[in-house]
Protein backbone atom coordinates (compact mmCIF):
# COMPACT_ATOMS: atom_id res chain seq x y z
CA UNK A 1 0.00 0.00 0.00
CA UNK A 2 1.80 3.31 -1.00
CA UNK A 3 1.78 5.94 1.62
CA UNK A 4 -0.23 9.18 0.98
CA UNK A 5 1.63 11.88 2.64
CA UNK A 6 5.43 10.70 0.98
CA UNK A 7 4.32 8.22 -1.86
CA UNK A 8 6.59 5.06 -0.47
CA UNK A 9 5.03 2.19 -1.40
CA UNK A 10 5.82 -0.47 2.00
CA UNK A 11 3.64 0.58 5.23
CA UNK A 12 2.90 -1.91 7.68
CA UNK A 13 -0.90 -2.75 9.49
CA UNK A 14 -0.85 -1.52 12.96
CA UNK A 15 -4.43 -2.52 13.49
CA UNK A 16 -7.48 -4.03 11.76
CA UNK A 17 -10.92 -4.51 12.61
CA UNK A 18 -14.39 -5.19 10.94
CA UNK A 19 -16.68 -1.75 10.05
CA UNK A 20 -19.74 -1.52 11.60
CA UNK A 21 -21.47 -3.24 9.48
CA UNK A 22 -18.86 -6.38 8.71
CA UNK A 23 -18.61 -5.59 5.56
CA UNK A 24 -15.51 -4.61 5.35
CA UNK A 25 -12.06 -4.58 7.32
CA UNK A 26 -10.37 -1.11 8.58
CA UNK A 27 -7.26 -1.44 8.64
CA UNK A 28 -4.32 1.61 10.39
CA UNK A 29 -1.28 1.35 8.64
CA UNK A 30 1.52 3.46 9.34
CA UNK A 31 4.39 4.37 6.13
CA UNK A 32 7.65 3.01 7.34
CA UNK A 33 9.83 5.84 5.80
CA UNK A 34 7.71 9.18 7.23
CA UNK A 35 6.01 6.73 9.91
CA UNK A 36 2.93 8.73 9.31
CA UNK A 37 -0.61 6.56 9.68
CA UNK A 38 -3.66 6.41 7.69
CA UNK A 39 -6.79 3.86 7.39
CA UNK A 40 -7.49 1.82 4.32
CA UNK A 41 -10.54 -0.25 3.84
CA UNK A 42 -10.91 -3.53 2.13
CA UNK A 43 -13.86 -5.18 0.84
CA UNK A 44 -14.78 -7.75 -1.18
CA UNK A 45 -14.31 -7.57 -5.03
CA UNK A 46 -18.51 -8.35 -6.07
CA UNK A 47 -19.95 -8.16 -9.95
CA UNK A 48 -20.46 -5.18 -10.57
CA UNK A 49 -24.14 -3.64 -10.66
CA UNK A 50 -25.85 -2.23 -13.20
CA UNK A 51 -28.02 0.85 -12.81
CA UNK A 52 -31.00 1.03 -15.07
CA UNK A 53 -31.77 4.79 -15.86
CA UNK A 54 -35.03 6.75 -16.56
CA UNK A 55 -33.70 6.50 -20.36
CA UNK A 56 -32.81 2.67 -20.41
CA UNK A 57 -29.25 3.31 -20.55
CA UNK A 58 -26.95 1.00 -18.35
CA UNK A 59 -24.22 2.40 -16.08
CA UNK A 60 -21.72 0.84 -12.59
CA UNK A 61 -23.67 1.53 -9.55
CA UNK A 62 -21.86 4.10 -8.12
CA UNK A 63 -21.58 4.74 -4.66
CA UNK A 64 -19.91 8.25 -4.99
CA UNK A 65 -22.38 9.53 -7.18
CA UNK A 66 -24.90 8.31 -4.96
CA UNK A 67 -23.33 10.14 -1.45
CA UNK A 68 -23.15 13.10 -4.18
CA UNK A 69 -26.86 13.31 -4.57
CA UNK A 70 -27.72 12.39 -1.11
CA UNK A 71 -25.06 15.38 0.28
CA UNK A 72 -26.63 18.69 -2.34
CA UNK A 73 -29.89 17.25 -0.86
CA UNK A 74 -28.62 18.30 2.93
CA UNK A 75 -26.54 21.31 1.94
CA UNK A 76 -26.75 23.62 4.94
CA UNK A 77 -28.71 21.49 6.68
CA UNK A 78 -27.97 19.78 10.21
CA UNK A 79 -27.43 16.61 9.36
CA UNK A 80 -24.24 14.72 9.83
CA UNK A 81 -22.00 13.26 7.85
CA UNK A 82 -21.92 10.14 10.01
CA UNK A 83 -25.74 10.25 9.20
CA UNK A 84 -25.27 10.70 5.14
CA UNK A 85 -22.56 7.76 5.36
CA UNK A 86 -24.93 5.53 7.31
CA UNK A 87 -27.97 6.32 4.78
CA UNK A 88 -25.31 5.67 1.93
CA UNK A 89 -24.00 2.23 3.28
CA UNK A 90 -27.86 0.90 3.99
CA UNK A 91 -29.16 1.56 0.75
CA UNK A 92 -25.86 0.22 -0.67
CA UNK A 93 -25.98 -2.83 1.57
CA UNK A 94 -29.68 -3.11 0.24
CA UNK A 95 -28.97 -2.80 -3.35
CA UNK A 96 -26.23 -5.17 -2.97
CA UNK A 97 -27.85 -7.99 -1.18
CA UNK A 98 -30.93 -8.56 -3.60
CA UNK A 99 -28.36 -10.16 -5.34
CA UNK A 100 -29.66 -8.71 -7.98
CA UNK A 101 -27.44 -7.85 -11.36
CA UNK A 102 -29.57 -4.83 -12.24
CA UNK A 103 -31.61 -2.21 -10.38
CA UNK A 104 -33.48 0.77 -11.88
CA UNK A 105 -32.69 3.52 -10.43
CA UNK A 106 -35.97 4.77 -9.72
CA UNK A 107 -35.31 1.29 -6.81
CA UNK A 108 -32.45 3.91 -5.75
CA UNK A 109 -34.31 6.51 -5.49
CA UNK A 110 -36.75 4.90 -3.75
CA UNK A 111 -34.19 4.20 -0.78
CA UNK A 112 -32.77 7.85 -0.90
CA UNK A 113 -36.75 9.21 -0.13
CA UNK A 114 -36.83 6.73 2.77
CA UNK A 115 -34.10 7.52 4.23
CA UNK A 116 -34.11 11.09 4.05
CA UNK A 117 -37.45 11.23 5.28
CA UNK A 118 -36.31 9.53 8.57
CA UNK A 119 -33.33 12.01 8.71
CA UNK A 120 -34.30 15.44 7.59
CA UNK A 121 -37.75 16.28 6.44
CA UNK A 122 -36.14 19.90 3.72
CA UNK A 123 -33.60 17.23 2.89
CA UNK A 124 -36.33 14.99 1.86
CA UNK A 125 -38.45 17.79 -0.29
CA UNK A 126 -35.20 18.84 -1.98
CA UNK A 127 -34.07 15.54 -3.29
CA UNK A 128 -38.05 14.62 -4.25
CA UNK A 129 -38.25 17.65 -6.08
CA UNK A 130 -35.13 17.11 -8.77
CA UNK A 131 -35.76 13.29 -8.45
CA UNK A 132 -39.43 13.00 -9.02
CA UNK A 133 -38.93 16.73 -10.95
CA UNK A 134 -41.96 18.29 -10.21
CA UNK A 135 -43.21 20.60 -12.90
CA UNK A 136 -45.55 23.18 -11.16
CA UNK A 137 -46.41 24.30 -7.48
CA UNK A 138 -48.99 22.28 -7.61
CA UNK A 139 -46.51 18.67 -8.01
CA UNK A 140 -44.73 20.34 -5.18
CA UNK A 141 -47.78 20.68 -2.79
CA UNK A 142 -49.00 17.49 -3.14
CA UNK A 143 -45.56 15.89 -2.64
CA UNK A 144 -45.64 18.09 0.84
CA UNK A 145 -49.27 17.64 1.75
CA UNK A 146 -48.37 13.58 1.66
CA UNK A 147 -45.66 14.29 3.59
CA UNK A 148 -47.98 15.75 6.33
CA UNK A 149 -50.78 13.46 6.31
CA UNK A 150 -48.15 10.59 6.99
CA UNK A 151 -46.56 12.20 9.77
């Protein structure tokens, strides 16, 4: 593993534990030239998922893009990043163990609502409203006025 502060490429594993979730290992290494440490993560190598878009089109499931999304929705909100990591590695976890090779992403989605609702209710509205793109006020309201009547 190369070192990221001085680029030598032999550290050594100080420690190493299972996440949270046991699905993966953390693992403190420390560079034996600057002796600085850092974590690494391992995880198993799985098939790789396809996301099935609004268009049809095919693309990697990717879980960057998907912290992206979840992170503009909470912009200036208060909601950790402990709590966006958590929401990102459940729906992950749950896309992951259908065992499924494919998932629309409307599935995705799906997950992101749920979550959010459970974590921050302007988070919620502001990811609904680009990912269900409401046209009009109106969309909007009833979107909110759901919201509500299920609280």
């Amino acid at each position: 593993m190369k070192c990221p502060f001085c680029g030598y490429d032999n550290t050594k594993v100080i420690d190493s534990r299972p996440s949270e979730e046991n699905i993966s290992i953390r693992r403190r290494r420390q560079c034996e030239k600057c002796n600085k440490r850092f974590t690494t993560y391992e995880k198993v190598e799985t098939i790789p998922l396809m996301v099935i878009k609004k268009d049809k089109t095919r693309e990697p499931f990717n879980r960057d893009k998907l912290m992206d999304g979840i992170l503009r929705s909470c912009h200036k909100r208060p909601v950790s990043v402990t709590d966006v990591e958590r929401l990102v590695e459940d729906i992950e976890n749950k896309v992951l163990n259908s065992m499924a090779k494919e998932i629309d992403s409307v599935q995705i989605g799906e997950y992101v609502m749920e979550g959010l609702k459970g974590i921050d209710e302007i988070a919620y509205v502001r990811f609904a409203s680009v990912y269900r793109q409401f046209k009009d006020i109106n969309t909007f309201m009833q979107e909110l006025n759901k919201m509500i009547k299920g609280s």
